[in-house]
PDB file of N, CA and C in Angstrom:
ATOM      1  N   UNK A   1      -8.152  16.763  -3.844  1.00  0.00           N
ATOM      2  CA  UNK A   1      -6.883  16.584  -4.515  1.00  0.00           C
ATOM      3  C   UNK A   1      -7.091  15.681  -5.728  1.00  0.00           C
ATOM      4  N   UNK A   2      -6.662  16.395  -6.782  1.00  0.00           N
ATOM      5  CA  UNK A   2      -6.838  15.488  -7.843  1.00  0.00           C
ATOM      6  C   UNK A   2      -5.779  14.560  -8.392  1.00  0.00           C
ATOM      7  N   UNK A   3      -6.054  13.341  -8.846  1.00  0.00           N
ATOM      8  CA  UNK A   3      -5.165  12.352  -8.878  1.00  0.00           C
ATOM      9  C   UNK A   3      -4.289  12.215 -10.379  1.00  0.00           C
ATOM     10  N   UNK A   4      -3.098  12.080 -10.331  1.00  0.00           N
ATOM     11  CA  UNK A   4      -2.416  12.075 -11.281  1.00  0.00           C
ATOM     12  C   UNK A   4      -2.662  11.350 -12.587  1.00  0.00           C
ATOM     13  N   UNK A   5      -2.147  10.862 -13.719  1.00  0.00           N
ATOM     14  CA  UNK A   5      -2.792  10.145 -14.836  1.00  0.00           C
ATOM     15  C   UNK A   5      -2.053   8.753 -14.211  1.00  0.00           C
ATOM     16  N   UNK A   6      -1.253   8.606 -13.911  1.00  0.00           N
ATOM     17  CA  UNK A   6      -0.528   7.444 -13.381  1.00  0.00           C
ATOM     18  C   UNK A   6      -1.236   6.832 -12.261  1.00  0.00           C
ATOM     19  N   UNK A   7      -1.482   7.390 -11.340  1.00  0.00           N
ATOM     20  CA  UNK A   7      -2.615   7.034 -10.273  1.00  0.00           C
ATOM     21  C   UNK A   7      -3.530   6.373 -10.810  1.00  0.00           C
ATOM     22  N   UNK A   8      -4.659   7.437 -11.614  1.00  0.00           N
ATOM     23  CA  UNK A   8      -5.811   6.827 -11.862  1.00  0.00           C
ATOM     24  C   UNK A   8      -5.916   5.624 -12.596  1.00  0.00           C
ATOM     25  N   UNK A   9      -4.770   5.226 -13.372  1.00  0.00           N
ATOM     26  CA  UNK A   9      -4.730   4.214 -14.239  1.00  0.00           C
ATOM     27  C   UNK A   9      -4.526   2.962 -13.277  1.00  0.00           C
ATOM     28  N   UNK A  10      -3.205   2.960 -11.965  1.00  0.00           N
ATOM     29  CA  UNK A  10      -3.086   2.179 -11.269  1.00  0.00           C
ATOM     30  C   UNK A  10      -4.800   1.650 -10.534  1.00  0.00           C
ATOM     31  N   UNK A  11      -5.235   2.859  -9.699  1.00  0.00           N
ATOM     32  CA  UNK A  11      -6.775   2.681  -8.956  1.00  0.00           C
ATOM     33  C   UNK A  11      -7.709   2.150 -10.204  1.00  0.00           C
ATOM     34  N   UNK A  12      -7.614   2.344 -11.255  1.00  0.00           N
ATOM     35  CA  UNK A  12      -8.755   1.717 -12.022  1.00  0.00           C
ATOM     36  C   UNK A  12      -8.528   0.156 -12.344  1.00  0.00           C
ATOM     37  N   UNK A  13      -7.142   0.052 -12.350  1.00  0.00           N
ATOM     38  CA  UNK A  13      -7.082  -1.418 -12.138  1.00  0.00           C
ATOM     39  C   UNK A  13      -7.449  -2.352 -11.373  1.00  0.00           C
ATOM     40  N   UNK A  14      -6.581  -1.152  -9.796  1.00  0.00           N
ATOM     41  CA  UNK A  14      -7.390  -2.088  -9.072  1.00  0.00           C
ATOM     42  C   UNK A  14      -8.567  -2.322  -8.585  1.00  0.00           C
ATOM     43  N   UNK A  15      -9.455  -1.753  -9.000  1.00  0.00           N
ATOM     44  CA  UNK A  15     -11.288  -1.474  -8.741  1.00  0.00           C
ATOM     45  C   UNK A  15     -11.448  -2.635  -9.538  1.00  0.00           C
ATOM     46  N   UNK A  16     -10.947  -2.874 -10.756  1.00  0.00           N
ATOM     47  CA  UNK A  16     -11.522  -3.655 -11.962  1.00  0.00           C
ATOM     48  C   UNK A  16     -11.038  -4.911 -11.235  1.00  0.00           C
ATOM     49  N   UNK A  17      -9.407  -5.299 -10.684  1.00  0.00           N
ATOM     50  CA  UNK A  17      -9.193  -6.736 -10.605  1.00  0.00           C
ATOM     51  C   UNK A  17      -9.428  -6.853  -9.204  1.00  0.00           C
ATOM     52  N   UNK A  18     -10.068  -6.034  -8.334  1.00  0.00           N
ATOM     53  CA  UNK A  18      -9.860  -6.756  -6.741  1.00  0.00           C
ATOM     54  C   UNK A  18     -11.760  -6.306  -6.375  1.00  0.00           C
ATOM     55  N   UNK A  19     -12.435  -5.110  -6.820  1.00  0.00           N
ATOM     56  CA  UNK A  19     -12.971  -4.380  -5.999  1.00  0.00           C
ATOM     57  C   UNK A  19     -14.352  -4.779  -7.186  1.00  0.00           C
ATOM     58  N   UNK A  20     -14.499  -5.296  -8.071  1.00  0.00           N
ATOM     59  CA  UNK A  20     -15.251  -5.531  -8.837  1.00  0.00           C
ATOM     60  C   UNK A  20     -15.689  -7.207  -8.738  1.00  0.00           C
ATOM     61  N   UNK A  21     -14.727  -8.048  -8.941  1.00  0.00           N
ATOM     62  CA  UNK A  21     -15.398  -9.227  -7.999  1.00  0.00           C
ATOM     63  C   UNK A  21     -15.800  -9.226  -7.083  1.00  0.00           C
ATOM     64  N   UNK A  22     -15.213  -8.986  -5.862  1.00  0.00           N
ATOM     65  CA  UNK A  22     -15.994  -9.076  -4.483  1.00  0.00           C
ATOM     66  C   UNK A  22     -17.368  -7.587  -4.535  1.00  0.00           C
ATOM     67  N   UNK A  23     -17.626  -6.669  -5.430  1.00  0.00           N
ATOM     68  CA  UNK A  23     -18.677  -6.326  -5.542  1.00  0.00           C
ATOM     69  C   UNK A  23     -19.856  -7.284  -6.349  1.00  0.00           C
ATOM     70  N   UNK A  24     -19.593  -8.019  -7.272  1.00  0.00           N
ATOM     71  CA  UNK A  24     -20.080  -8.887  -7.472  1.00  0.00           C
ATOM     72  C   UNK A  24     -20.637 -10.257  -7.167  1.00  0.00           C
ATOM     73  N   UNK A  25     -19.643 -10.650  -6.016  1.00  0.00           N
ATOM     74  CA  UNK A  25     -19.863 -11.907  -4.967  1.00  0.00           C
ATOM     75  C   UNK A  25     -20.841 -10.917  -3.940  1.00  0.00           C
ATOM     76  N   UNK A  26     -20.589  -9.692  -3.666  1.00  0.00           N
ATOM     77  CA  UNK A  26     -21.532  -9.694  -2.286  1.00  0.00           C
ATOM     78  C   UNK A  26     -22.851  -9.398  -3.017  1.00  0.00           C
ATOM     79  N   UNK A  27     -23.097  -9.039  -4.469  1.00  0.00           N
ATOM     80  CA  UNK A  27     -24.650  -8.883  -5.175  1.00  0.00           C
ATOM     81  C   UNK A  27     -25.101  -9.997  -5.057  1.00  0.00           C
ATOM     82  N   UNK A  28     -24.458 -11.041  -5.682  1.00  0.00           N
ATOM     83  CA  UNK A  28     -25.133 -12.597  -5.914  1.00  0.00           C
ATOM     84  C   UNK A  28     -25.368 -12.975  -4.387  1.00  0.00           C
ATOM     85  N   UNK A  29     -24.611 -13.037  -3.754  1.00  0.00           N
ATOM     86  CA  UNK A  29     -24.894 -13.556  -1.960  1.00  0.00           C
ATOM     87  C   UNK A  29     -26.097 -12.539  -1.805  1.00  0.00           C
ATOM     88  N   UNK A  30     -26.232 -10.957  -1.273  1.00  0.00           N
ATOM     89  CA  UNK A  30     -27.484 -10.847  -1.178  1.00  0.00           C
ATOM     90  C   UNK A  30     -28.749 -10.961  -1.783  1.00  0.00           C
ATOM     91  N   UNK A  31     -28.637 -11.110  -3.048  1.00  0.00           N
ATOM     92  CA  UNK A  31     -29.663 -11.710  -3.622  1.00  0.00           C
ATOM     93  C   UNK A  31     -30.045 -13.370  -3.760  1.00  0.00           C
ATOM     94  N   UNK A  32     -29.102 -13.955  -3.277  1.00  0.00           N
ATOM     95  CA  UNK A  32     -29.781 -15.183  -2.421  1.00  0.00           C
ATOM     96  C   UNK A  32     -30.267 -15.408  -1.520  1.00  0.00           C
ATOM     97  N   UNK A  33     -30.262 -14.426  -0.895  1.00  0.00           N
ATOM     98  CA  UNK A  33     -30.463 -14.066   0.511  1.00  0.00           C
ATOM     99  C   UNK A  33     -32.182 -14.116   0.460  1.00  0.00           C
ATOM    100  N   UNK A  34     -32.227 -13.264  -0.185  1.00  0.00           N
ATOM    101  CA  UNK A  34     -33.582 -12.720  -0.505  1.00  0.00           C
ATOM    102  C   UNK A  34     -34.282 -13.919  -0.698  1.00  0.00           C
ATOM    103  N   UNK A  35     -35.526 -13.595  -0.559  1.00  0.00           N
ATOM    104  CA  UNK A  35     -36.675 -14.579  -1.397  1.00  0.00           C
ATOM    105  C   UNK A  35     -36.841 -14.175  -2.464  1.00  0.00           C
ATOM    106  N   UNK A  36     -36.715 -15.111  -3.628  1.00  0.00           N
ATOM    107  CA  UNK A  36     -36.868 -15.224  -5.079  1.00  0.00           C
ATOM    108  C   UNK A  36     -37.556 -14.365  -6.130  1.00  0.00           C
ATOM    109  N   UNK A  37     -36.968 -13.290  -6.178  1.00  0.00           N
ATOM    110  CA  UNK A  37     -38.690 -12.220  -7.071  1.00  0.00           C
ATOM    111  C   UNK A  37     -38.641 -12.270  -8.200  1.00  0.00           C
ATOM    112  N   UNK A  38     -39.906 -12.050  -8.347  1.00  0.00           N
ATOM    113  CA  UNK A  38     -39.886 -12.304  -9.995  1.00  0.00           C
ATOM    114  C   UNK A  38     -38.926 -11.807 -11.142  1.00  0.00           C
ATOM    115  N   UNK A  39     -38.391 -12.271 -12.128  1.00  0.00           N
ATOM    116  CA  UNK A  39     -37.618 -13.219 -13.036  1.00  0.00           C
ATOM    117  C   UNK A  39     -37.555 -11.033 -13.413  1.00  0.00           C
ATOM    118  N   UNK A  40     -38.484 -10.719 -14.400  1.00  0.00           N
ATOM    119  CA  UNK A  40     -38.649  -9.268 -14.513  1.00  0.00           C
ATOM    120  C   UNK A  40     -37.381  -8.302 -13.172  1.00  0.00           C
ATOM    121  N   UNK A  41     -38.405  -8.051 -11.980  1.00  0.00           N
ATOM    122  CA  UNK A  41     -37.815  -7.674 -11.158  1.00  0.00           C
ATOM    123  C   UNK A  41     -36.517  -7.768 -10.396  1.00  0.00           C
ATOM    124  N   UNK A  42     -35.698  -9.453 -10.769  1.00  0.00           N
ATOM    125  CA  UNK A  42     -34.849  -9.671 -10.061  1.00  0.00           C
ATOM    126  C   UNK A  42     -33.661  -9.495 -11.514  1.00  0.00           C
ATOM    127  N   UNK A  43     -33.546  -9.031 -12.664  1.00  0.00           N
ATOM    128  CA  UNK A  43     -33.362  -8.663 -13.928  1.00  0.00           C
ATOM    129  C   UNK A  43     -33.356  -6.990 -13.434  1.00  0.00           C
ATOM    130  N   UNK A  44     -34.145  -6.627 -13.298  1.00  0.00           N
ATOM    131  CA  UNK A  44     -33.741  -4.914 -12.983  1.00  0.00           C
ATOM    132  C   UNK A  44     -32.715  -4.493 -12.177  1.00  0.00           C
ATOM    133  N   UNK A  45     -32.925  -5.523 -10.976  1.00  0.00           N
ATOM    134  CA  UNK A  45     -32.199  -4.928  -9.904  1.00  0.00           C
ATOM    135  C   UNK A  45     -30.395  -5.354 -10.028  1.00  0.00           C
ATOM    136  N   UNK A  46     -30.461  -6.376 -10.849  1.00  0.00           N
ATOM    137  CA  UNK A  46     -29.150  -6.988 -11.229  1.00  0.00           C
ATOM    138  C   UNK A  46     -28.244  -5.725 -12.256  1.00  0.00           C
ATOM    139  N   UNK A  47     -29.346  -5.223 -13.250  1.00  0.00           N
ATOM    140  CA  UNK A  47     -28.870  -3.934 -13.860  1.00  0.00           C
ATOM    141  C   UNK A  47     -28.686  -2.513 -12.877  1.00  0.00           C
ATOM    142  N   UNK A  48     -29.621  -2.416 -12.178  1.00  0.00           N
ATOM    143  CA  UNK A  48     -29.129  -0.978 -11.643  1.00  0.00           C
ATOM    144  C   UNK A  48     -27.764  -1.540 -10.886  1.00  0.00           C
ATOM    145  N   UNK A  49     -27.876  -2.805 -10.103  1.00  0.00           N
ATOM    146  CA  UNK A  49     -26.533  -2.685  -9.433  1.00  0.00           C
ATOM    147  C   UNK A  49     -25.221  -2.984 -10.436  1.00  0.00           C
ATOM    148  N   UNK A  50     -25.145  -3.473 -11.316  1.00  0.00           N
ATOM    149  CA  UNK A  50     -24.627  -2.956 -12.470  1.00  0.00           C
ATOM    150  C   UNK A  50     -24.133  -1.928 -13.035  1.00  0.00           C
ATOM    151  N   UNK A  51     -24.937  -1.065 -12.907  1.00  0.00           N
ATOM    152  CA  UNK A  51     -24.901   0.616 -13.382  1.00  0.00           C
ATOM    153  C   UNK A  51     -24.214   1.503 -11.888  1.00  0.00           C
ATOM    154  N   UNK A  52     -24.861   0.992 -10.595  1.00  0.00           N
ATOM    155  CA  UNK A  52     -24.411   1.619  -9.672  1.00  0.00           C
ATOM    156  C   UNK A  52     -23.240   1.556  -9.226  1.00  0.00           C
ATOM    157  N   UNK A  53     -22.262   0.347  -9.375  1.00  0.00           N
ATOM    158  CA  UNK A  53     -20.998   0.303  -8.692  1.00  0.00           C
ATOM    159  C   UNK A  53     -20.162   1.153  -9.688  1.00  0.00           C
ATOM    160  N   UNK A  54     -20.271   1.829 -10.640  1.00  0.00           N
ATOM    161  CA  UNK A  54     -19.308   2.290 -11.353  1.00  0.00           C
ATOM    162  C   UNK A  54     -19.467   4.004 -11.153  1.00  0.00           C
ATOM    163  N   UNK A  55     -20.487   4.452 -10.418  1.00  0.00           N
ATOM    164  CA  UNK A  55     -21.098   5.824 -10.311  1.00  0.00           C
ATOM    165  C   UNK A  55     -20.013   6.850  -9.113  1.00  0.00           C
ATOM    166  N   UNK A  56     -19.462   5.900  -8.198  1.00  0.00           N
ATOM    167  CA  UNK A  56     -18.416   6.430  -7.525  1.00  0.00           C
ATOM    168  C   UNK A  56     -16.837   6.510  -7.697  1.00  0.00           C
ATOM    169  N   UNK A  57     -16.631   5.691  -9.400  1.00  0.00           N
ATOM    170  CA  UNK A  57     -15.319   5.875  -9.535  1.00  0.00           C
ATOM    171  C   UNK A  57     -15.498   6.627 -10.714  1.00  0.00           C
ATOM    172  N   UNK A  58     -16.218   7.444 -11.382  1.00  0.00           N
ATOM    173  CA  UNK A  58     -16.521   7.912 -12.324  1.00  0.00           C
ATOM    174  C   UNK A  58     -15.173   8.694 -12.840  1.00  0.00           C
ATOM    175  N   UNK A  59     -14.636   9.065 -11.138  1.00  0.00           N
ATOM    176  CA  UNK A  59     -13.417  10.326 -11.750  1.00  0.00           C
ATOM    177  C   UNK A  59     -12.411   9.632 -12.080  1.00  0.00           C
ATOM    178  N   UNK A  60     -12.413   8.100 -11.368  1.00  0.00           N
ATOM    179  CA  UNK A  60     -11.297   7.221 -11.328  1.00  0.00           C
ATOM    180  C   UNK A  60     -10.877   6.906 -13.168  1.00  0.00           C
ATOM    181  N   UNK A  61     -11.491   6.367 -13.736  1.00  0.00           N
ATOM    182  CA  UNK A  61     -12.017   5.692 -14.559  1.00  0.00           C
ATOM    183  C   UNK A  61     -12.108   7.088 -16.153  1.00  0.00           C
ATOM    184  N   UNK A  62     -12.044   8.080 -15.749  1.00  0.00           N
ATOM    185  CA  UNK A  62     -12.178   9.169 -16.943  1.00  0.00           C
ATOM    186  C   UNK A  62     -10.930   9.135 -17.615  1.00  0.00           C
ATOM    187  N   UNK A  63     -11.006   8.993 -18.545  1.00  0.00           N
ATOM    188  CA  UNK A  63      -9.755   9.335 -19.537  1.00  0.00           C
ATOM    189  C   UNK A  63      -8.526   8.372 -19.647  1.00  0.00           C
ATOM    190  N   UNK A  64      -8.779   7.430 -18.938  1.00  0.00           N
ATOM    191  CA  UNK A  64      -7.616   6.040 -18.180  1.00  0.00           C
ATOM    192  C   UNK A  64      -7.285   5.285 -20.082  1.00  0.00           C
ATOM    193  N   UNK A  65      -8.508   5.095 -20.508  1.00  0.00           N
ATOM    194  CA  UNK A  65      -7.580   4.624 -21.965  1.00  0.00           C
ATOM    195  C   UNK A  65      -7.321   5.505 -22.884  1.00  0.00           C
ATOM    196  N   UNK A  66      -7.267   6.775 -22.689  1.00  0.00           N
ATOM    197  CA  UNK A  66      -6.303   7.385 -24.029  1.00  0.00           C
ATOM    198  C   UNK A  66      -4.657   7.721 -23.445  1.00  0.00           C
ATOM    199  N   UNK A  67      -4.160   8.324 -24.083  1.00  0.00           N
ATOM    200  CA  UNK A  67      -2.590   8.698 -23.958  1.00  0.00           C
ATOM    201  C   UNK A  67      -2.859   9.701 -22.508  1.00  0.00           C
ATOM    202  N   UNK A  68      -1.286   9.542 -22.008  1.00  0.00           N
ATOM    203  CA  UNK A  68      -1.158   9.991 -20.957  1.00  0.00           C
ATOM    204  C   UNK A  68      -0.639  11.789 -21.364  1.00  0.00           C
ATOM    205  N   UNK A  69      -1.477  12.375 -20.737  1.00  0.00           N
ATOM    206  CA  UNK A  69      -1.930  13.889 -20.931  1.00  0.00           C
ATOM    207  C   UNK A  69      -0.429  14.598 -20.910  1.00  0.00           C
ATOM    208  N   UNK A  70       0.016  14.224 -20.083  1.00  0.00           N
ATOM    209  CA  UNK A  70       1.732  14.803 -19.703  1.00  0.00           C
ATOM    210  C   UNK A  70       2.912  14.300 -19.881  1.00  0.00           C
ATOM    211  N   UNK A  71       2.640  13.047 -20.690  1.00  0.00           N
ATOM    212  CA  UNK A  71       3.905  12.504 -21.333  1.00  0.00           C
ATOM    213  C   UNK A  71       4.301  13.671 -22.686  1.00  0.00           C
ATOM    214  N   UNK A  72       5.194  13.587 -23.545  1.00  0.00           N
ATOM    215  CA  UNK A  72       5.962  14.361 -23.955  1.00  0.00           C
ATOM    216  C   UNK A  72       5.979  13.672 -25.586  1.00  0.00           C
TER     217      UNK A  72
END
């Protein structure tokens, strides 16, 4: 079911103000977790998870800042 333009704008908000910090608090916590890797390596992995949390709202997130398709 595909989600309305009104929807997706609401869900992209809230990914951005609720679901994007606490994806970010649980990166930094497991990577403290860890033992310390090198400066290089612990720099990559900070980018892919970076790149990765946004790969499942892709549909969320399409088209959310231009004009709304079915307004008039």
């Amino acid at each position: 079911m595909a989600l309305t333009y009104k929807a997706r704008r609401r869900w992209s908000l809230v990914i951005l103000l609720v679901g994007l910090p606490v994806y970010i608090v649980a990166a930094v916590t497991i990577m403290n977790w860890l033992d310390r890797p090198p400066l290089w390596l612990e720099l990559v992995i900070y980018v892919a998870l970076g790149i990765v949390w946004a790969l499942p709202f892709k549909m969320v997130f399409r088209g959310v800042g231009q004009d709304d398709p079915d307004a008039e």
